[in-house]
C-alpha atoms as a PDB file:
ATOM      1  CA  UNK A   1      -7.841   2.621 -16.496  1.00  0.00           C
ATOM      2  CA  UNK A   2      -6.280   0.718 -13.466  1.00  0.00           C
ATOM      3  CA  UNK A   3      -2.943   0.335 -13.259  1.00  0.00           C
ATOM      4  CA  UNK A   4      -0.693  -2.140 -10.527  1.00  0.00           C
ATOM      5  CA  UNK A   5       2.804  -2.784 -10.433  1.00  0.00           C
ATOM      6  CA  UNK A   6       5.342  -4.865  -7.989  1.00  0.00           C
ATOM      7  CA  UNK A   7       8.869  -3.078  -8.325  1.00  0.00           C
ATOM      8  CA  UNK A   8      12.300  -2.637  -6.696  1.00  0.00           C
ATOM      9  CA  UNK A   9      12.482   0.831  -7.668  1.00  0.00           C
ATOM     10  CA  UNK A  10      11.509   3.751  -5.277  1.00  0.00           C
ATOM     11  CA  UNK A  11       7.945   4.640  -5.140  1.00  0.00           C
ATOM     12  CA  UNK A  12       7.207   8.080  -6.324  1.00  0.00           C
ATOM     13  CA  UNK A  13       4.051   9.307  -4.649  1.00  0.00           C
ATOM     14  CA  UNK A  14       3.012  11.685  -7.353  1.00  0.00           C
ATOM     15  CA  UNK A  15       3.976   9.629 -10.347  1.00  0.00           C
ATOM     16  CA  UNK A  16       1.222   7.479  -8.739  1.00  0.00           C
ATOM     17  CA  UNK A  17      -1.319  10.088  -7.748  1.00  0.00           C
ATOM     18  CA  UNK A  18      -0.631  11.036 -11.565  1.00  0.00           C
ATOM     19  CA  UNK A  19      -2.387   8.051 -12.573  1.00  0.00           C
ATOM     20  CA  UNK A  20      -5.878   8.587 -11.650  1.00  0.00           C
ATOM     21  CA  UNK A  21      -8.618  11.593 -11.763  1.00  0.00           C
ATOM     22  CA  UNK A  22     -10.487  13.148 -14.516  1.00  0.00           C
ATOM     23  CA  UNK A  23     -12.540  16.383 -14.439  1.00  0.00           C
ATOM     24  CA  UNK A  24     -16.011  14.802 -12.647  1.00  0.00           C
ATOM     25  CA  UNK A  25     -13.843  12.936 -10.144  1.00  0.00           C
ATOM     26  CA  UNK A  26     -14.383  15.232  -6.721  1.00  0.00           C
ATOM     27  CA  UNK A  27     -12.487  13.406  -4.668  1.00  0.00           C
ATOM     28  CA  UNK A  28      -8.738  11.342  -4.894  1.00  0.00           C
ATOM     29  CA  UNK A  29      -7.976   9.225  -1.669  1.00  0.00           C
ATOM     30  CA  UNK A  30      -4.078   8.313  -1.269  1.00  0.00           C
ATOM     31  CA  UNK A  31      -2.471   6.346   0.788  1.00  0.00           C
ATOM     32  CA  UNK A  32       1.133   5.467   1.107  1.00  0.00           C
ATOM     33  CA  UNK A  33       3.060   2.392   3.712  1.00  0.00           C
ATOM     34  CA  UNK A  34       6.193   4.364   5.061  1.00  0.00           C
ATOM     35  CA  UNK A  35       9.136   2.476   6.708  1.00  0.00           C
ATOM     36  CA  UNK A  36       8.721   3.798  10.558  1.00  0.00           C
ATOM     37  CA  UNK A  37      11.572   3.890  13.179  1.00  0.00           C
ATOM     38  CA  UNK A  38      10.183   1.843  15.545  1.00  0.00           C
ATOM     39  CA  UNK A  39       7.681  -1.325  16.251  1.00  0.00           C
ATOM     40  CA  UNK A  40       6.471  -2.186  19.703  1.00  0.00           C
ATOM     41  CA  UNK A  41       9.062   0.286  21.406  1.00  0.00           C
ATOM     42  CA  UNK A  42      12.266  -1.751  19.380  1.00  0.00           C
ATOM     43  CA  UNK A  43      14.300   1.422  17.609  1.00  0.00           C
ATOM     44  CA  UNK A  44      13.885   0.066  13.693  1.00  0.00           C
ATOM     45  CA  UNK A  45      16.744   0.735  11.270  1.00  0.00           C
ATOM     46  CA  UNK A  46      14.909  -0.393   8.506  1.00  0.00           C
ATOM     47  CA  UNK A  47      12.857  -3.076   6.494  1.00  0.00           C
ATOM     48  CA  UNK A  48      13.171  -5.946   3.978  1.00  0.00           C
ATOM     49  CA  UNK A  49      10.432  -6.816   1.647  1.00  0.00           C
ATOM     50  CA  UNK A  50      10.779  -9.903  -0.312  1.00  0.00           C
ATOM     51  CA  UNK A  51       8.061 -11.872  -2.282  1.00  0.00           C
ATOM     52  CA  UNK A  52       7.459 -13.517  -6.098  1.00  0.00           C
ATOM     53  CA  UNK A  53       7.287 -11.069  -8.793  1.00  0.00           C
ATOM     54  CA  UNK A  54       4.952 -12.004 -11.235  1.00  0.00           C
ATOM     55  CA  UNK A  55       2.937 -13.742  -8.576  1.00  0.00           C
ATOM     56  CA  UNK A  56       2.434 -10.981  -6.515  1.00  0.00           C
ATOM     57  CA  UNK A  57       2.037  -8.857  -9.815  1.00  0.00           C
ATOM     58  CA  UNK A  58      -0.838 -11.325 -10.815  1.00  0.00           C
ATOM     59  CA  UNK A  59      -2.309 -10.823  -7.441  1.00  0.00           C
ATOM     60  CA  UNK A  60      -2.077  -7.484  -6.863  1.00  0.00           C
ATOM     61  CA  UNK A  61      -4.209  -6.814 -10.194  1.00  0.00           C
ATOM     62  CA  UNK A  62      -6.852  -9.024  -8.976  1.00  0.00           C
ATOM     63  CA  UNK A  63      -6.893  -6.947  -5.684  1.00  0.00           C
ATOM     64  CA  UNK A  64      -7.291  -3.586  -7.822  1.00  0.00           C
ATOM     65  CA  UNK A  65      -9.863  -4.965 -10.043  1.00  0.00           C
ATOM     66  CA  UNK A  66     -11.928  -6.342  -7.199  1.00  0.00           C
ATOM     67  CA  UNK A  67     -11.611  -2.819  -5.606  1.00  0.00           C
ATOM     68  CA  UNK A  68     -12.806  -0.954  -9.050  1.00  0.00           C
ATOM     69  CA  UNK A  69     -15.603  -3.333  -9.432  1.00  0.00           C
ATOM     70  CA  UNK A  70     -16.568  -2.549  -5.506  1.00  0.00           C
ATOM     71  CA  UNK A  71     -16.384   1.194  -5.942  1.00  0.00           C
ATOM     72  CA  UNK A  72     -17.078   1.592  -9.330  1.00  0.00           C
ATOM     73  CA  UNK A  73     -13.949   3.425 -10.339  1.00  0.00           C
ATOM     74  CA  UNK A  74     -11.443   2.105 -12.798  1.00  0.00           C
ATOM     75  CA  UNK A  75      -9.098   5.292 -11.870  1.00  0.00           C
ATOM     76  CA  UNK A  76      -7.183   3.371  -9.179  1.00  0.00           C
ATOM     77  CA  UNK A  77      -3.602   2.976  -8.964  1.00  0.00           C
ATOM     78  CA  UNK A  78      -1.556   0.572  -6.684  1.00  0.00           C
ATOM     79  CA  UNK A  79       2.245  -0.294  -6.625  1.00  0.00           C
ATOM     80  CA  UNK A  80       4.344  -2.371  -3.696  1.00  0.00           C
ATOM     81  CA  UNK A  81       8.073  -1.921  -3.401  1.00  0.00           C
ATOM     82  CA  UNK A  82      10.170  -5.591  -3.042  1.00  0.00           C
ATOM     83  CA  UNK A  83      14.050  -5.188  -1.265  1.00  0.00           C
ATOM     84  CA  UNK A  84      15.831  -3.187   1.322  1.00  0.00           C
ATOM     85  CA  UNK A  85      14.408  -0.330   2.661  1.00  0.00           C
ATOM     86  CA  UNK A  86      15.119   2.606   5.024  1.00  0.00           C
ATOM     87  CA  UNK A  87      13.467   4.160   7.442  1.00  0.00           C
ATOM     88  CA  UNK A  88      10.595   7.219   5.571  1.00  0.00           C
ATOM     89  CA  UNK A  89      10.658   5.410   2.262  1.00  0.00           C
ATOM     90  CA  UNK A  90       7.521   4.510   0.777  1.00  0.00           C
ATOM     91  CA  UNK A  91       6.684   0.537   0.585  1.00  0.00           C
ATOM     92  CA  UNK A  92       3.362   0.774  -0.804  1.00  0.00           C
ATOM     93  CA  UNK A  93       1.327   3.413  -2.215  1.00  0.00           C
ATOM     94  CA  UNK A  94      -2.506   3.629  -3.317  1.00  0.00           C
ATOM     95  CA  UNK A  95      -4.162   6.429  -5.530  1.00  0.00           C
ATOM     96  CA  UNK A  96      -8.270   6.304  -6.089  1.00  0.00           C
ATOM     97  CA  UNK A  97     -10.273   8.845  -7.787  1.00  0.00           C
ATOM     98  CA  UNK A  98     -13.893   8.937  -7.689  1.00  0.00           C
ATOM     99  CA  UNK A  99     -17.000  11.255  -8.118  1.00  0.00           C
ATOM    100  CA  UNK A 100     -17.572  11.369  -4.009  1.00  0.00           C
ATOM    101  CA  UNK A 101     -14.958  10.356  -1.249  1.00  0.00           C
ATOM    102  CA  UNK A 102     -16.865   7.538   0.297  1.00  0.00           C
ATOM    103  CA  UNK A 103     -16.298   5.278  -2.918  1.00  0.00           C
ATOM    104  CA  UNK A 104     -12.299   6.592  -3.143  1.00  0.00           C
ATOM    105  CA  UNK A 105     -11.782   5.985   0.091  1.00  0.00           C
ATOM    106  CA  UNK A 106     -13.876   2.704   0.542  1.00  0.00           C
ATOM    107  CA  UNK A 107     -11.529   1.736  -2.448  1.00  0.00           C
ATOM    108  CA  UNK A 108      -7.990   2.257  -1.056  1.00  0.00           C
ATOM    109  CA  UNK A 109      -8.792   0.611   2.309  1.00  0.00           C
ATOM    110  CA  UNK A 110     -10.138  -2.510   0.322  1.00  0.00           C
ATOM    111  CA  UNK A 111      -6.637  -2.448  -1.653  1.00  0.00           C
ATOM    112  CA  UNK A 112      -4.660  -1.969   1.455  1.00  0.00           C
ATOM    113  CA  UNK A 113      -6.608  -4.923   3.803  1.00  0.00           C
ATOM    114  CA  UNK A 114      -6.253  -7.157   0.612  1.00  0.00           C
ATOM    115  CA  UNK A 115      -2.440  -6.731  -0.057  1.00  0.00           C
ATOM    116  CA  UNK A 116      -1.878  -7.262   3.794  1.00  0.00           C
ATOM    117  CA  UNK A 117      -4.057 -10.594   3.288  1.00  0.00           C
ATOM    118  CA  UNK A 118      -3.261 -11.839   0.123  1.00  0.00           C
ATOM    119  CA  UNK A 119      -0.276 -10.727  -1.243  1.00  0.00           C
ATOM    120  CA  UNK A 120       2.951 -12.803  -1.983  1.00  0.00           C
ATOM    121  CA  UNK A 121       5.154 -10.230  -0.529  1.00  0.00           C
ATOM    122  CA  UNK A 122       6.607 -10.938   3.306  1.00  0.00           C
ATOM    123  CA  UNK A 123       8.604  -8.012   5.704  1.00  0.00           C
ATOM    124  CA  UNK A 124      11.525  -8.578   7.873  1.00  0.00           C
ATOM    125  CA  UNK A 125      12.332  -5.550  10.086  1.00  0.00           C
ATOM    126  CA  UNK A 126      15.955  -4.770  11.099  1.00  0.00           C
ATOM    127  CA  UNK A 127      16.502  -3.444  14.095  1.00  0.00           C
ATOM    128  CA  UNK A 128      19.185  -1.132  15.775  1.00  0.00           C
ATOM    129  CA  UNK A 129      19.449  -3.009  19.138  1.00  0.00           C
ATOM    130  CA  UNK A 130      19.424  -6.970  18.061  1.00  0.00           C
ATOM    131  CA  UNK A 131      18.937  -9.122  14.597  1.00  0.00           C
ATOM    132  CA  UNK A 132      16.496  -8.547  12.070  1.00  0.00           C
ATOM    133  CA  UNK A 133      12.948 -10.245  12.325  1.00  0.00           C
ATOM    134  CA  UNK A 134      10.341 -11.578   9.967  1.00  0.00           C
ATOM    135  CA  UNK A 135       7.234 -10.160  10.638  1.00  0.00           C
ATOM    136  CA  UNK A 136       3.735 -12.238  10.689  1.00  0.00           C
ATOM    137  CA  UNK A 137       0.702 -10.080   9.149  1.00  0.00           C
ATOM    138  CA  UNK A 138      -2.177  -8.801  11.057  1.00  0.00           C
ATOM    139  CA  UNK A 139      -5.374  -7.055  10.825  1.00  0.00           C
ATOM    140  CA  UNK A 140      -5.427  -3.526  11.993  1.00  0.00           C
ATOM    141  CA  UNK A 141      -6.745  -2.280  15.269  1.00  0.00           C
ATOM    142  CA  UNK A 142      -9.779  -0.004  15.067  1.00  0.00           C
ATOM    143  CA  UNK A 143      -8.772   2.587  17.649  1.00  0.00           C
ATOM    144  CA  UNK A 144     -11.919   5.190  16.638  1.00  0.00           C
ATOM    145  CA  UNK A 145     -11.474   8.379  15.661  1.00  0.00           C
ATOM    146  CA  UNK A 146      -8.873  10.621  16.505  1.00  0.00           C
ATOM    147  CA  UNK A 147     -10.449  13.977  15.946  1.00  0.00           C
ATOM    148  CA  UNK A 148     -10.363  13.981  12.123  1.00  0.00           C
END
């Protein structure tokens, strides 16, 4: 069964990863958002997440649902952190469990795109050498593969 949340409350990587896999499930993809220390060479202190509860709840839900119905795994768990937060913690986190990798991992990056798209939740960054900034989303830059 899927499961989504929106919360204020640290994310706890394996109390996520907890929530998916069975026995004929041979592969779990994960993927977590971490606060970094820096953005286009500006030293970060931190970041700010704000956004509407139940509407990003709502939303969120939809994105997991559409990503089960993709894959065809309903083991997928998906939960985005709202407030202040510092530098390492976790801001989002996504666990998928499937019978072969391609489907978990075709799964998360669906989730992740979506939320960065879709989702009711906006990012400020605070930074160490002027005033905070809110932050505008974007699409990710393909930069190939790095050996892995």
């Amino acid at each position: 069964m899927s499961w989504s949340d929106v919360t204020k409350d640290p994310i706890d990587p394996g109390a996520v990863l907890a929530r998916v896999g069975r026995p004929g499930d041979g592969a779990v993809a994960f993927f977590a958002g971490v606060v970094r220390d820096e953005n286009e060479g500006r030293p970060v202190s931190g970041m700010e997440y704000e956004g509407y509860d139940e509407m990003a709840r709502d939303e969120l839900a939809g994105i997991v649902a559409e990503a089960a119905g993709r894959a065809g795994t309903q083991r997928i768990a998906a939960v985005h952190r709202l407030g202040r937060l510092a530098v390492g913690e976790v801001s989002v986190a996504i666990a998928v469990s499937a019978p072969h990798r391609a489907e978990a991992f075709a799964a998360a990056r669906y989730i992740i795109e979506e939320i960065k798209k879709r989702l009711p939740v906006w990012k400020r960054e605070h930074y160490l050498d002027r005033e905070a900034e809110w932050l505008e989303g974007s699409l990710p830059v393909e930069r190939g593969n790095r050996g892995a």
